[in-house]
C-alpha atoms as a PDB file:
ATOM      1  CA  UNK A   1      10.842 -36.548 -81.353  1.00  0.00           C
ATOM      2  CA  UNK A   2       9.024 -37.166 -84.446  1.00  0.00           C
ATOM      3  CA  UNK A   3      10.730 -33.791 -86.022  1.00  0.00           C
ATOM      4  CA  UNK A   4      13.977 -35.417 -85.394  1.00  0.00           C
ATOM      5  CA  UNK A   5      13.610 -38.571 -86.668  1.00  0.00           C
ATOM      6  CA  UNK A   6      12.416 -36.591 -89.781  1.00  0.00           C
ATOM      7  CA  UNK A   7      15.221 -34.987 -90.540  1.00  0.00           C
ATOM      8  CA  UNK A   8      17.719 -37.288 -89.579  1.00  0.00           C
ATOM      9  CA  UNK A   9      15.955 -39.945 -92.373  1.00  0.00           C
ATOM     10  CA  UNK A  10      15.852 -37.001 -94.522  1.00  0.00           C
ATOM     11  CA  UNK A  11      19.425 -36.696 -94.376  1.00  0.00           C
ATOM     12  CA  UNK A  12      20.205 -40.490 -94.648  1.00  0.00           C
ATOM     13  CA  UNK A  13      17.910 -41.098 -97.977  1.00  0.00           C
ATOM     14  CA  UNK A  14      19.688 -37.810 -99.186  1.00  0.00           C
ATOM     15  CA  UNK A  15      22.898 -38.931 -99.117  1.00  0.00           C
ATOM     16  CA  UNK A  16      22.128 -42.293-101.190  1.00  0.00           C
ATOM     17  CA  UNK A  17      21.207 -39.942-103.854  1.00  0.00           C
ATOM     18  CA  UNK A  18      17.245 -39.496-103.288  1.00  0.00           C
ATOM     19  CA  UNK A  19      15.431 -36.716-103.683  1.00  0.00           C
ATOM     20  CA  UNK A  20      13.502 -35.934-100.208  1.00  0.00           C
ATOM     21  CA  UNK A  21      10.673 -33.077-100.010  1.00  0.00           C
ATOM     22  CA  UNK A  22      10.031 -32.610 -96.108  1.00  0.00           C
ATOM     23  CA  UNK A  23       6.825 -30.791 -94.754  1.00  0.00           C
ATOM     24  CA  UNK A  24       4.774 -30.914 -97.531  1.00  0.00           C
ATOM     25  CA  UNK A  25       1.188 -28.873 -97.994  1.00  0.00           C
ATOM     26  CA  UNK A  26      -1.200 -31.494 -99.597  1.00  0.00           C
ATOM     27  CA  UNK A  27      -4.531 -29.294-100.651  1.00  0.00           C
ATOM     28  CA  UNK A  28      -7.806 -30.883 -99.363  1.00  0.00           C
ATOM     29  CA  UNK A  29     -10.440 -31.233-102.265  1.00  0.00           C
ATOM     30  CA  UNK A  30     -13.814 -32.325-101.939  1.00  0.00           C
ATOM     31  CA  UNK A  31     -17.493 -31.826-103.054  1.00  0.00           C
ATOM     32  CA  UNK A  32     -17.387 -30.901-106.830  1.00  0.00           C
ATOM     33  CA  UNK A  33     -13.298 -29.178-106.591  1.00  0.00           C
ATOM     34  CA  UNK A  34     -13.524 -26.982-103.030  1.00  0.00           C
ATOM     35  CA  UNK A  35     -10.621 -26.891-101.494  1.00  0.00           C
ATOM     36  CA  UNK A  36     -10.639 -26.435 -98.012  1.00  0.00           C
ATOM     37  CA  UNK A  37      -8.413 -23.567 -95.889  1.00  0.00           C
ATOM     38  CA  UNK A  38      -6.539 -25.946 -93.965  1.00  0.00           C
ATOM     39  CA  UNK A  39      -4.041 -28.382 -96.130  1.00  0.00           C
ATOM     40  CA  UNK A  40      -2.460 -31.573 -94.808  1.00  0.00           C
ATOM     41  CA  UNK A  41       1.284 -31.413 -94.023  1.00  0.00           C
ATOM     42  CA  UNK A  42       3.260 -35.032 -95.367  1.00  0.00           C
ATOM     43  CA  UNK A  43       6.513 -35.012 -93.259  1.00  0.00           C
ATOM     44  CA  UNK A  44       8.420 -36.856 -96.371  1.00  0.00           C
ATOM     45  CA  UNK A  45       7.826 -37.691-100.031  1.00  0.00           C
ATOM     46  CA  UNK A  46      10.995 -39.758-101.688  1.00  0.00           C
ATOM     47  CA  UNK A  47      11.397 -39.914-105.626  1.00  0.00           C
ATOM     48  CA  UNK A  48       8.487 -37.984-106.320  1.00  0.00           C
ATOM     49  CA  UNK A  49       6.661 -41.680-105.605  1.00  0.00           C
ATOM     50  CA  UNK A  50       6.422 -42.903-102.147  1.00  0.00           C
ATOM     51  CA  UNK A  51       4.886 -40.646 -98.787  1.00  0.00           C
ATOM     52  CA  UNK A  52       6.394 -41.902 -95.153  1.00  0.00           C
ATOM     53  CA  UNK A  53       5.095 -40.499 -92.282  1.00  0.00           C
ATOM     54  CA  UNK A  54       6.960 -40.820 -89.205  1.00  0.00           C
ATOM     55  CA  UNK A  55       5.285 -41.403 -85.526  1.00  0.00           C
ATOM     56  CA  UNK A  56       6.727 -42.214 -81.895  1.00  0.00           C
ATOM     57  CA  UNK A  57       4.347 -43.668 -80.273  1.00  0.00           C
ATOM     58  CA  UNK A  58       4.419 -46.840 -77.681  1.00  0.00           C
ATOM     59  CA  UNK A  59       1.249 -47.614 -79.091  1.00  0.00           C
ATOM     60  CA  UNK A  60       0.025 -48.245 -82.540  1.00  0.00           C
ATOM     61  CA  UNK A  61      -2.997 -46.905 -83.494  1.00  0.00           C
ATOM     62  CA  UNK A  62      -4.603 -48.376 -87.109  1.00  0.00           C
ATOM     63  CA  UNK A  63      -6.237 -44.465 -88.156  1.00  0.00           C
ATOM     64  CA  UNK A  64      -2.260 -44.035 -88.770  1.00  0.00           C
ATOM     65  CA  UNK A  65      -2.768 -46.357 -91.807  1.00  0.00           C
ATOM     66  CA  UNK A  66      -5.946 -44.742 -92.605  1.00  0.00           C
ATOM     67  CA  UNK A  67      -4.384 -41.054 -92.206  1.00  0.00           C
ATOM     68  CA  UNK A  68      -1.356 -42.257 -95.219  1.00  0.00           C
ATOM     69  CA  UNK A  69      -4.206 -43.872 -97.530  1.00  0.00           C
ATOM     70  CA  UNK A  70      -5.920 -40.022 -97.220  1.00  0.00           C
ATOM     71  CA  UNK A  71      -2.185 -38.785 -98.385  1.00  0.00           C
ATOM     72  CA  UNK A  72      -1.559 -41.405-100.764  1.00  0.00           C
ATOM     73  CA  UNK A  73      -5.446 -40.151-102.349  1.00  0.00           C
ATOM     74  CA  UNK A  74      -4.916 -36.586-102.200  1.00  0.00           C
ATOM     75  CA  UNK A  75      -1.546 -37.259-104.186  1.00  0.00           C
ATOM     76  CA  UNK A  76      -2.485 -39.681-106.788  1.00  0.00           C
ATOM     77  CA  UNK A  77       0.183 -41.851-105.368  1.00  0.00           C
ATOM     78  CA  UNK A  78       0.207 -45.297-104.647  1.00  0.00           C
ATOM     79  CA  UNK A  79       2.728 -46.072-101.745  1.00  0.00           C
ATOM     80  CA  UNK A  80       3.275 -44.956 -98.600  1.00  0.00           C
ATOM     81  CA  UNK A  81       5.182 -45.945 -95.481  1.00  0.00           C
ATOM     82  CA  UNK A  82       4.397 -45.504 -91.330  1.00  0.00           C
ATOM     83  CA  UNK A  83       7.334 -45.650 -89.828  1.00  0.00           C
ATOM     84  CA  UNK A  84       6.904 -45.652 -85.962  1.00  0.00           C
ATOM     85  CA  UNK A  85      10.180 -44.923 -84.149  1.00  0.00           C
ATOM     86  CA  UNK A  86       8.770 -46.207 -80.379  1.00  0.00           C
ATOM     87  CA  UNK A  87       9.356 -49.749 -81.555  1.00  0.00           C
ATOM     88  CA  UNK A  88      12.021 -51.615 -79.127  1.00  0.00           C
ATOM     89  CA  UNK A  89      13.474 -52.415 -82.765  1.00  0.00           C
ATOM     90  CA  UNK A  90      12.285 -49.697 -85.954  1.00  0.00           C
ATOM     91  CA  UNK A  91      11.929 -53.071 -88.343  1.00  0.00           C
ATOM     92  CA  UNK A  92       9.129 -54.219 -86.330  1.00  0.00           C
ATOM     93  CA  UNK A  93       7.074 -50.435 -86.434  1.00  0.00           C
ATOM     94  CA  UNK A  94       7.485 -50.541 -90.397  1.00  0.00           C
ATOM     95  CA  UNK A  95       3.698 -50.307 -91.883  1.00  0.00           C
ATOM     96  CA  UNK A  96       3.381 -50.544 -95.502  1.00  0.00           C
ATOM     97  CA  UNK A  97       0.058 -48.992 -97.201  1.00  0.00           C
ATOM     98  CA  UNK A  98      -0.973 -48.966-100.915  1.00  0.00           C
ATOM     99  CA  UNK A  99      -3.694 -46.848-102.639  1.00  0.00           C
ATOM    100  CA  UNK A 100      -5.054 -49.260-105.548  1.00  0.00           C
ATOM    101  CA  UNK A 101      -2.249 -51.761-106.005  1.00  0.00           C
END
């Protein structure tokens, strides 16, 4: 369901006139500039400044926040946003993270 929600957000922050990048390839750098084979994949990246990653799960689980601080490093950006679509209510499965803010 995930893929869904995706692109029906997509669409949504589209029409109000953002610029959406879906299914992003984020390199993996480490230990003195190697990058490894496999890249990350961000499902949305709005403005060219803030990452959300959709879930739908019943049950939160924090390495989701630690997952969008590893995108939000890799990037060089500083927000991001979990947005888990099991919630009764979407409001309450809202998780805002921040890389150095």
């Amino acid at each position: 369901m995930e893929s869904v929600y995706e692109e029906a957000m997509a669409d949504e922050l589209a029409r109000q006139g953002m610029k959406v990048q879906r299914q992003l390839f984020v390199p993996i750098i480490y230990n003195k500039g190697k990058t490894l084979g496999s890249p990350l994949r961000l499902d949305l990246k709005i403005n060219d400044l803030v990452l959300i990653d959709d879930k739908a799960v019943t049950e939160w689980n924090p390495i989701f926040e630690s997952q969008m601080l590893t995108y939000l490093r890799l990037t060089k950006l500083k927000l991001g946003l979990v947005i888990n679509f099991g919630e009764q209510y979407v409001k309450n499965g809202i998780r805002r993270v921040v890389n150095g803010l």
